[in-house]
C-alpha atoms as a PDB file:
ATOM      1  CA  UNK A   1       0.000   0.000   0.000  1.00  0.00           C
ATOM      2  CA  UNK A   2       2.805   2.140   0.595  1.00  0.00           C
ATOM      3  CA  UNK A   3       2.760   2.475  -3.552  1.00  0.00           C
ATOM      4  CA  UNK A   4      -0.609   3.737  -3.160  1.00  0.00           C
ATOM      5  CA  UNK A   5       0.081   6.261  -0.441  1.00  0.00           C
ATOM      6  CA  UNK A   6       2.837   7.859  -2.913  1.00  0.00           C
ATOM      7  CA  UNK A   7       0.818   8.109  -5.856  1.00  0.00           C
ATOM      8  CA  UNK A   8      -1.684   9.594  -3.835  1.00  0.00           C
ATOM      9  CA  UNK A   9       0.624  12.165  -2.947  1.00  0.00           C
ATOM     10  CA  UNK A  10       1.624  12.526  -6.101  1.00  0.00           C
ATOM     11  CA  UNK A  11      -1.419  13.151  -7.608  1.00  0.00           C
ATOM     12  CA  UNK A  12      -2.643  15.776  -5.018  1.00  0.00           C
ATOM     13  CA  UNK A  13       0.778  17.844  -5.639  1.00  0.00           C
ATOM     14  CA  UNK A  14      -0.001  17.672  -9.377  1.00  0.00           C
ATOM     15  CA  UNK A  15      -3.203  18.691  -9.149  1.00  0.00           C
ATOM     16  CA  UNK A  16      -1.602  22.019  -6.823  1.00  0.00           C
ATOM     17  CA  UNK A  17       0.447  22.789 -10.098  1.00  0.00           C
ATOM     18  CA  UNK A  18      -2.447  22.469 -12.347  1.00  0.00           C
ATOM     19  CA  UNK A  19      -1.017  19.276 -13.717  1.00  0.00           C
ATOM     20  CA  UNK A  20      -4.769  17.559 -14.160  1.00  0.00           C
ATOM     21  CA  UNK A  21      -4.069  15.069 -16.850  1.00  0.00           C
ATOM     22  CA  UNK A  22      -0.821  13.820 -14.723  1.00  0.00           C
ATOM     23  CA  UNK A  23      -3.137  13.878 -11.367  1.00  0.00           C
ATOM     24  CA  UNK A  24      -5.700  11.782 -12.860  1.00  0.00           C
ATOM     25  CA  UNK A  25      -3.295   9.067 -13.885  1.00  0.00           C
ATOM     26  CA  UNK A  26      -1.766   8.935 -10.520  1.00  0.00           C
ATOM     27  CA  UNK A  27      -5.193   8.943  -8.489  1.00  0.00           C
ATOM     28  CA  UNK A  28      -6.191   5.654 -11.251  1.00  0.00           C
ATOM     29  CA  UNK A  29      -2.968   4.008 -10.486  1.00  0.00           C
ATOM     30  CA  UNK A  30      -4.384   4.593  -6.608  1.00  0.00           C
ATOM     31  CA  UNK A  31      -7.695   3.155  -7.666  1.00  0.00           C
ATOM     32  CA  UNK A  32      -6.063  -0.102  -9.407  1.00  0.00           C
ATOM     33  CA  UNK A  33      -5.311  -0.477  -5.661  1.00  0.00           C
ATOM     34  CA  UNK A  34      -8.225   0.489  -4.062  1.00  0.00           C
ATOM     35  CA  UNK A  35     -11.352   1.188  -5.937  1.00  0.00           C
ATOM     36  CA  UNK A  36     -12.790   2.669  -2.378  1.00  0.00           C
ATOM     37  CA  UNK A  37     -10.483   5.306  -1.778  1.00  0.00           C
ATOM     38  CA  UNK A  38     -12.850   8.477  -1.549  1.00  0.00           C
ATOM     39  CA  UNK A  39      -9.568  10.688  -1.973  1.00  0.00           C
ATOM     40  CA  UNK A  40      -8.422   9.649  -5.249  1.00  0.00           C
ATOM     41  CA  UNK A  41     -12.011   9.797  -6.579  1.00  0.00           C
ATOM     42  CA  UNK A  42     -12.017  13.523  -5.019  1.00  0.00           C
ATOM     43  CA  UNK A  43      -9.263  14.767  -6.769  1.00  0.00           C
ATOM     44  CA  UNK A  44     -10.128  12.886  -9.739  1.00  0.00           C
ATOM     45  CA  UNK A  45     -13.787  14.589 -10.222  1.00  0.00           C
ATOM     46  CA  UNK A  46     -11.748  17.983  -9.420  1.00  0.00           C
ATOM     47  CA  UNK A  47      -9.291  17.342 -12.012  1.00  0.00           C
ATOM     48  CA  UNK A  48     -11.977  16.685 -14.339  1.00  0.00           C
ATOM     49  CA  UNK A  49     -13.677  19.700 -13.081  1.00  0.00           C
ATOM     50  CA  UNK A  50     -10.866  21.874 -14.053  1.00  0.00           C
ATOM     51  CA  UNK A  51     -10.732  21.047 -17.080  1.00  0.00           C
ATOM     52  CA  UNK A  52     -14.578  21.058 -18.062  1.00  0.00           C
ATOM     53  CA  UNK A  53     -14.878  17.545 -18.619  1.00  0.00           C
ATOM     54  CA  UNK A  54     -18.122  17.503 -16.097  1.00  0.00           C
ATOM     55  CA  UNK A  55     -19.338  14.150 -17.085  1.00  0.00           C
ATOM     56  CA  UNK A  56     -16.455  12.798 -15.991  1.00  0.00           C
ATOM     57  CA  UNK A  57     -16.082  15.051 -12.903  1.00  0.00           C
ATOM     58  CA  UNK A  58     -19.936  14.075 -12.036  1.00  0.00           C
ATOM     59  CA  UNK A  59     -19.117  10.194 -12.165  1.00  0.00           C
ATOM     60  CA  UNK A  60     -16.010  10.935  -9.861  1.00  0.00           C
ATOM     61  CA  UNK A  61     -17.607  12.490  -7.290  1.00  0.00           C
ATOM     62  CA  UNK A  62     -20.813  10.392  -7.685  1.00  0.00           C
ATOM     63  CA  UNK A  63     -18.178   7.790  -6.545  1.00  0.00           C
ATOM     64  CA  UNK A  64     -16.672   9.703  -3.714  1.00  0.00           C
ATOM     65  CA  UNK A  65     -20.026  10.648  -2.516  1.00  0.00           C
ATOM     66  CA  UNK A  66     -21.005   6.795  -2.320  1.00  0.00           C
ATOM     67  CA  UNK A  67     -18.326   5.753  -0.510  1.00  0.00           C
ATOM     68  CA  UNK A  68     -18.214   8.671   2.257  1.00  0.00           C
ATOM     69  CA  UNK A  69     -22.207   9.576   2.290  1.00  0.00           C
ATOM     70  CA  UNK A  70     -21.499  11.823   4.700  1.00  0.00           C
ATOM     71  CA  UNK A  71     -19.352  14.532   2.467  1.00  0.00           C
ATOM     72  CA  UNK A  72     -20.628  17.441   2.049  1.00  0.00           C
ATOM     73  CA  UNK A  73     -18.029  18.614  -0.205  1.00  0.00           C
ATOM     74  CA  UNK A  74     -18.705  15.669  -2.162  1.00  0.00           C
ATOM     75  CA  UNK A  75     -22.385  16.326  -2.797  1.00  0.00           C
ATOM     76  CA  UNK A  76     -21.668  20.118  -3.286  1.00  0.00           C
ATOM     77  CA  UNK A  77     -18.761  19.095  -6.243  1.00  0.00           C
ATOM     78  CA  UNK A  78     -21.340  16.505  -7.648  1.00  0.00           C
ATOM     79  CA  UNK A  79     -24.315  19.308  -7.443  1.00  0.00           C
ATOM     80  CA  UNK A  80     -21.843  21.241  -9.534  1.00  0.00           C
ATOM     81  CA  UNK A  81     -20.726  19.303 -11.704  1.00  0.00           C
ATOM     82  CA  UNK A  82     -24.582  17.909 -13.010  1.00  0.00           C
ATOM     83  CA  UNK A  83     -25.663  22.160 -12.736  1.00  0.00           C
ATOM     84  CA  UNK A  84     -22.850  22.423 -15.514  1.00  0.00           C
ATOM     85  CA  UNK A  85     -24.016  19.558 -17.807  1.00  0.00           C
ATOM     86  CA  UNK A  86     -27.690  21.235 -16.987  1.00  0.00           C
ATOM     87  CA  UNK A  87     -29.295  18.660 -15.211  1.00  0.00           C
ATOM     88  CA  UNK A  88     -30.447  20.943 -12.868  1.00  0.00           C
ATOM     89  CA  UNK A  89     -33.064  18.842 -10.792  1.00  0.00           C
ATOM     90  CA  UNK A  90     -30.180  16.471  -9.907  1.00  0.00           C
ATOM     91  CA  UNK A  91     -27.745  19.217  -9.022  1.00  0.00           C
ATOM     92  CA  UNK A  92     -30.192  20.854  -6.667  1.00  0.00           C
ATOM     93  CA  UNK A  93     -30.685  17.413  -4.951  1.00  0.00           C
ATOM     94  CA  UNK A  94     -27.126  17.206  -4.769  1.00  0.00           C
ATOM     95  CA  UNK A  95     -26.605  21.305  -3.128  1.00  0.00           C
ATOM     96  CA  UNK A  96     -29.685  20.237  -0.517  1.00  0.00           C
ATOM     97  CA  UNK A  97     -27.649  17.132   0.588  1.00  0.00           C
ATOM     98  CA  UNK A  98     -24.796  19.006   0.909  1.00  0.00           C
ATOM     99  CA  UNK A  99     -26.486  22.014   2.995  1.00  0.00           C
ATOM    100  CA  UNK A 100     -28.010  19.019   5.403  1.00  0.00           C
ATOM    101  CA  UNK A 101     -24.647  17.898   6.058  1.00  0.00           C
ATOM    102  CA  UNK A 102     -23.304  21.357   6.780  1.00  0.00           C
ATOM    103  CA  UNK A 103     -25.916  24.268   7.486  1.00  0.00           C
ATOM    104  CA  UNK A 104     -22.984  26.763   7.423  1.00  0.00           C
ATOM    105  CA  UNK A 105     -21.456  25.841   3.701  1.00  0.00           C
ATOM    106  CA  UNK A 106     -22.120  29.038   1.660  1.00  0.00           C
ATOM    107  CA  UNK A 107     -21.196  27.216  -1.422  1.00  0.00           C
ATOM    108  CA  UNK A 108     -23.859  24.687  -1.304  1.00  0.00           C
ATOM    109  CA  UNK A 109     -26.119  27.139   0.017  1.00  0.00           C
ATOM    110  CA  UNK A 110     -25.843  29.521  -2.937  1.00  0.00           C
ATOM    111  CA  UNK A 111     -26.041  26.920  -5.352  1.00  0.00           C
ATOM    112  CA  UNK A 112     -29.066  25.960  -4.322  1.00  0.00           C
ATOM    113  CA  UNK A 113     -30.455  29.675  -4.285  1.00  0.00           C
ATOM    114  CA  UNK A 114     -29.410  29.547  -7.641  1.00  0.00           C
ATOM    115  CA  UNK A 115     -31.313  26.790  -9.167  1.00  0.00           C
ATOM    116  CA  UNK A 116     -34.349  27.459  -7.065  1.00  0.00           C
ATOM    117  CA  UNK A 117     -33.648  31.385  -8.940  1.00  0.00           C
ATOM    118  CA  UNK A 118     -33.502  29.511 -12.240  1.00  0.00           C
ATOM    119  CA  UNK A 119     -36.587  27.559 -11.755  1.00  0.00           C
ATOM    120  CA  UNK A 120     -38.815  30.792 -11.097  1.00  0.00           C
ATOM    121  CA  UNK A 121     -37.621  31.979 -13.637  1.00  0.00           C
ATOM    122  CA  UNK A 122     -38.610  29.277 -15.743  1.00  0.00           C
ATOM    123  CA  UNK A 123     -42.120  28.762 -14.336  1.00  0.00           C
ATOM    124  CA  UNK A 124     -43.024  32.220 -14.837  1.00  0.00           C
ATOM    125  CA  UNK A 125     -42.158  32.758 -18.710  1.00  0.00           C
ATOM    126  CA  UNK A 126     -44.022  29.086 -19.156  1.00  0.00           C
ATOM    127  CA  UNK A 127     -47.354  29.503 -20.836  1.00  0.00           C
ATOM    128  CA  UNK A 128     -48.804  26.526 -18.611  1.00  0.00           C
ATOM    129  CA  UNK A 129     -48.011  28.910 -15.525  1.00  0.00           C
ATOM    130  CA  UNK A 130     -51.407  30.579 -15.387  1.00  0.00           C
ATOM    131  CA  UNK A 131     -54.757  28.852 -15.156  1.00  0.00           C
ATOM    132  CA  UNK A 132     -57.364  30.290 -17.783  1.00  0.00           C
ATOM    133  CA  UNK A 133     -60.795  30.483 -17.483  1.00  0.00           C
ATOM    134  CA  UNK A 134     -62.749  28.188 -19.941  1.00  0.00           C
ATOM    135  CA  UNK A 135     -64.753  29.684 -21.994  1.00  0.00           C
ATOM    136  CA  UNK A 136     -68.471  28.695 -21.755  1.00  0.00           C
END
């Protein structure tokens, strides 16, 4: 494991430098070893993140948030990443997870004052938003 603990390293130092590509190898050559190691799943979605590859970075931290439920930074990052591919419904499910696990993050809490924004928004230019009166 001591292999593991190094490339782990190694892959959170390149991901400091902006090294993403690099960092991703390192944190798979991690997951070869263990395929439960919320870390290298982490840094993995981030690195994907980074460089706008947010299907990627949603199945990452998807992962991380299944094996450590109880991330709030996890469900945030996932919220994130599905509000960037538009899936909006899933990214607010993801923000109110995140703001259960920690009241105080302003991340998660702005995220989802976002999307609840964006769907006001949306209902009210909707022509199915106002009843009509049938006419008789």
């Amino acid at each position: 494991m001591a292999d593991a603990q190094q490339w782990l390293q190694e892959g959170m130092d390149l991901f400091k430098q902006g090294r993403y590509e690099e960092c991703i190898e390192r944190m798979y050559w991690v997951l070869q070893k263990d395929m439960e190691n919320y870390t290298a799943w982490f840094y993995v979605g981030a690195a994907y993140a980074q460089m706008r590859d947010y299907e990627n970075a949603a199945h990452a931290f998807f992962k991380a948030a299944e094996i450590q439920p109880d991330s709030y930074r996890a469900h945030y990052n996932l919220g994130a990443a599905y509000e960037a591919l538009g899936s909006y419904m899933e990214a607010e499910m993801e923000y109110e997870q995140a703001v259960q696990l920690n009241p105080e993050y302003e991340n998660a809490k702005k995220g989802l004052m976002r999307l609840r924004q964006l769907h006001r928004e949306s209902y009210a230019k909707s022509p199915w938003d106002q009843p009509q009166q049938p006419q008789i």
